[in-house]
Every structure is written in C-alpha cells, then in structure tokens.
C-alpha atoms as a PDB file:
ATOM      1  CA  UNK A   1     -34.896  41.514 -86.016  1.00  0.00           C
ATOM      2  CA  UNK A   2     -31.321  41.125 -85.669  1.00  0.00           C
ATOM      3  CA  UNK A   3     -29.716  38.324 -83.835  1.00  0.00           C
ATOM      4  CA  UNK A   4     -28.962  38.776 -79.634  1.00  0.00           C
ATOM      5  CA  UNK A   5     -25.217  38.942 -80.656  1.00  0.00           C
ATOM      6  CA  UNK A   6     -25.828  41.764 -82.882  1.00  0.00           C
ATOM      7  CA  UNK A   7     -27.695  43.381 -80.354  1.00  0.00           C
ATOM      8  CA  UNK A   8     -24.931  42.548 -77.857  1.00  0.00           C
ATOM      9  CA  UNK A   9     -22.458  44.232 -80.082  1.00  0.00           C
ATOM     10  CA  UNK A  10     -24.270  47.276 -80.417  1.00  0.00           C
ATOM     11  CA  UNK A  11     -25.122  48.141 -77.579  1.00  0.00           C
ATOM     12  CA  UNK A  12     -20.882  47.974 -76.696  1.00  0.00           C
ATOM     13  CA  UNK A  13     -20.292  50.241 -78.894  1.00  0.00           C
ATOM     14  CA  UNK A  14     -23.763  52.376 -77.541  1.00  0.00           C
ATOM     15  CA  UNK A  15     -22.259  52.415 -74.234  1.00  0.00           C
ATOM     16  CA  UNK A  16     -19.014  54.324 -75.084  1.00  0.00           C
ATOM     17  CA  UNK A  17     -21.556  57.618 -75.739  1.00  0.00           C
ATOM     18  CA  UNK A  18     -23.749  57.177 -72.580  1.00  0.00           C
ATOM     19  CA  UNK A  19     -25.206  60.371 -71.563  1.00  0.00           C
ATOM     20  CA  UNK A  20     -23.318  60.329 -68.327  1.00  0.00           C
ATOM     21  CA  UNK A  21     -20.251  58.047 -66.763  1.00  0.00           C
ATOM     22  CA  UNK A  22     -22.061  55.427 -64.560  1.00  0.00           C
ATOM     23  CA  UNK A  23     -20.801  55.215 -60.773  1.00  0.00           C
ATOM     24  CA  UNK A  24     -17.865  52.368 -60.463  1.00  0.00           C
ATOM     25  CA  UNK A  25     -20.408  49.886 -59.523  1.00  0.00           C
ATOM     26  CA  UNK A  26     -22.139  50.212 -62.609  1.00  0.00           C
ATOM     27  CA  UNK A  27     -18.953  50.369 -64.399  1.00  0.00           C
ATOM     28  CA  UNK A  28     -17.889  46.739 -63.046  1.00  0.00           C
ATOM     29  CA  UNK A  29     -20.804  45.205 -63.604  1.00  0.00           C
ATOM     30  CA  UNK A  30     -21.552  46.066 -67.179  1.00  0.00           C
ATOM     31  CA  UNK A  31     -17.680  44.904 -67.458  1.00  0.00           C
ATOM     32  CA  UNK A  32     -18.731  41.434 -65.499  1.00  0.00           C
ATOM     33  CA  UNK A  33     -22.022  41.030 -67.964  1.00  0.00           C
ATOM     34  CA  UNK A  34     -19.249  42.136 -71.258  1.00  0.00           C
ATOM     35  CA  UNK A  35     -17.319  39.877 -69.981  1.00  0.00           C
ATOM     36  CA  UNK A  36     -19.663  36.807 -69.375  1.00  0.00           C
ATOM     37  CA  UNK A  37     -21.547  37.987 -72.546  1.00  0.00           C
ATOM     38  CA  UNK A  38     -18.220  37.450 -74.727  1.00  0.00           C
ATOM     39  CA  UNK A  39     -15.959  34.843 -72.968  1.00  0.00           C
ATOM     40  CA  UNK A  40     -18.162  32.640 -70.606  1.00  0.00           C
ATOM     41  CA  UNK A  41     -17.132  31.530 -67.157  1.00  0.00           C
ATOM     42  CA  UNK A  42     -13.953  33.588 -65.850  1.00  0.00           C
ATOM     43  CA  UNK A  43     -10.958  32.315 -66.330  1.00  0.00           C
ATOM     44  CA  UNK A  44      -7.145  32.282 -64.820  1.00  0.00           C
ATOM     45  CA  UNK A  45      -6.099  33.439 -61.038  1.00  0.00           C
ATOM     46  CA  UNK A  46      -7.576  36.157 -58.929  1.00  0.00           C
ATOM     47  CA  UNK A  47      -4.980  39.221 -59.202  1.00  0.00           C
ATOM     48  CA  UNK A  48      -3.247  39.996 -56.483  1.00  0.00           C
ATOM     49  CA  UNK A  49      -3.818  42.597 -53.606  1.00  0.00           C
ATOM     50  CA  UNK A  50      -1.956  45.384 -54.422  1.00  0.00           C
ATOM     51  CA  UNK A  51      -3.681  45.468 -57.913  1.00  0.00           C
ATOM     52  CA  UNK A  52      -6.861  46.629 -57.102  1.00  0.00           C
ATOM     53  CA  UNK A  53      -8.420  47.650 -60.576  1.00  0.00           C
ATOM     54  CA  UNK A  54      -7.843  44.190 -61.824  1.00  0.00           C
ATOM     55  CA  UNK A  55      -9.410  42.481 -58.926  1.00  0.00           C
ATOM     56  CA  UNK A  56     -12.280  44.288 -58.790  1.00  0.00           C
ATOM     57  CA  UNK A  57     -12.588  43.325 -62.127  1.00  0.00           C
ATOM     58  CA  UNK A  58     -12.221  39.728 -61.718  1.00  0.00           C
ATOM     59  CA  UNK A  59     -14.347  39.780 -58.976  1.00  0.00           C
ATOM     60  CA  UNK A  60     -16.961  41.540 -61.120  1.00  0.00           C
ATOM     61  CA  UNK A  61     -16.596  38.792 -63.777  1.00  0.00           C
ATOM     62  CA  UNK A  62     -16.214  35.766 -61.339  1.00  0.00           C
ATOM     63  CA  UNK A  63     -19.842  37.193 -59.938  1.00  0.00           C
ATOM     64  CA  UNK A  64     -20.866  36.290 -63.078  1.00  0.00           C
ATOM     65  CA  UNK A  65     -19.852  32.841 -63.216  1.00  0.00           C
ATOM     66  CA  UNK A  66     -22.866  30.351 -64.427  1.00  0.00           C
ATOM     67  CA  UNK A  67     -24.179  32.642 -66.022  1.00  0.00           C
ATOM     68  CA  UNK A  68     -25.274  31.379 -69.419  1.00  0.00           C
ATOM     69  CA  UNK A  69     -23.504  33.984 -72.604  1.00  0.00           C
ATOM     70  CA  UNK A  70     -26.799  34.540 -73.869  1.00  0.00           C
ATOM     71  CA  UNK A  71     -28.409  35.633 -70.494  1.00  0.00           C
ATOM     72  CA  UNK A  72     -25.559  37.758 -69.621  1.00  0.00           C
ATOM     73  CA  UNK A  73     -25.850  39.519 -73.188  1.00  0.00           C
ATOM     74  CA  UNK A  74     -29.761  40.233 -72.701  1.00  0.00           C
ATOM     75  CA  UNK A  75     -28.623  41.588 -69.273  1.00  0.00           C
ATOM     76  CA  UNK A  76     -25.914  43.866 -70.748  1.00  0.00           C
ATOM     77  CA  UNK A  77     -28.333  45.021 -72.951  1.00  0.00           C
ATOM     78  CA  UNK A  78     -31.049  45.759 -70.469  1.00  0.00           C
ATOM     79  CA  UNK A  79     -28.556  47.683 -68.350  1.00  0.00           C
ATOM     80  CA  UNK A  80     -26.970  50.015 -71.096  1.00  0.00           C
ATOM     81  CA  UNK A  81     -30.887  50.815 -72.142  1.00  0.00           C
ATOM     82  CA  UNK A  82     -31.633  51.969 -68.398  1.00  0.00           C
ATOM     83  CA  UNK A  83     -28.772  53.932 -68.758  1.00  0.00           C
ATOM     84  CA  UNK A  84     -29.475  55.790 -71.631  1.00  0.00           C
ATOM     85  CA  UNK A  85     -32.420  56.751 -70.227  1.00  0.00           C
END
C-alpha cells in the first residue's frame, strides 16, 4: 500500500480529469483541503476586497486552519473519489 502522501499526490493529479467540473463550492474546498494537505495552517494577510478570487480562496484555506496535513489529505482524497463517481 502506498504511503497517504502518495495517495495525496495522486489523487491531484486524478482530479485534473474529473468526469465533470465541480460547482465553485466544491472547487474551493478541494483547494482549502490541497492547500492544508500540502502547506499546513494558512499563512500571510487576507486579500483585499476588490480581489475576490483570492479571498475566496483564503477563506477556503483559513476554514481549514487546525486541521492536521494528514487529515486534510485523507479528506482530499475522500472528496475527489465521490467525485469520480
């Protein structure tokens, strides 16, 4: 069985071909779980209001926050397999 970080990693690269483009809420928080899964707690200041992509994102990510790498790997995981169906 290969390692949770392997796992992590290829299920990324999985999600690029899902069968269909998840709704935006989907879409942020698979990035908040990639995010937590790779990097850990969120890190630097909230963008500002008129950039609303990247604060969604943060947002998304800062959700995360306390979430342990590991857990937030086994989550990503979980929600790219739902996904695919």
């Amino acid at each position: 069985m290969s390692s949770l970080q392997e796992q992590f990693e290829a299920t990324v690269a999985e999600s690029k071909n899902l069968p269909e483009r998840p709704d935006n809420m989907t879409l942020l928080k698979m990035y908040g779980l990639y995010k937590q899964g790779s990097n850990g707690d969120v890190v630097g200041e909230r963008p500002g209001m008129t950039d609303f992509v990247a604060r969604a994102k943060y947002d998304a990510w800062a959700a995360m926050k306390g979430t342990a790498q590991a857990d937030a790997q086994q989550q990503y995981i979980d929600l790219v397999a739902e996904l695919k169906g």
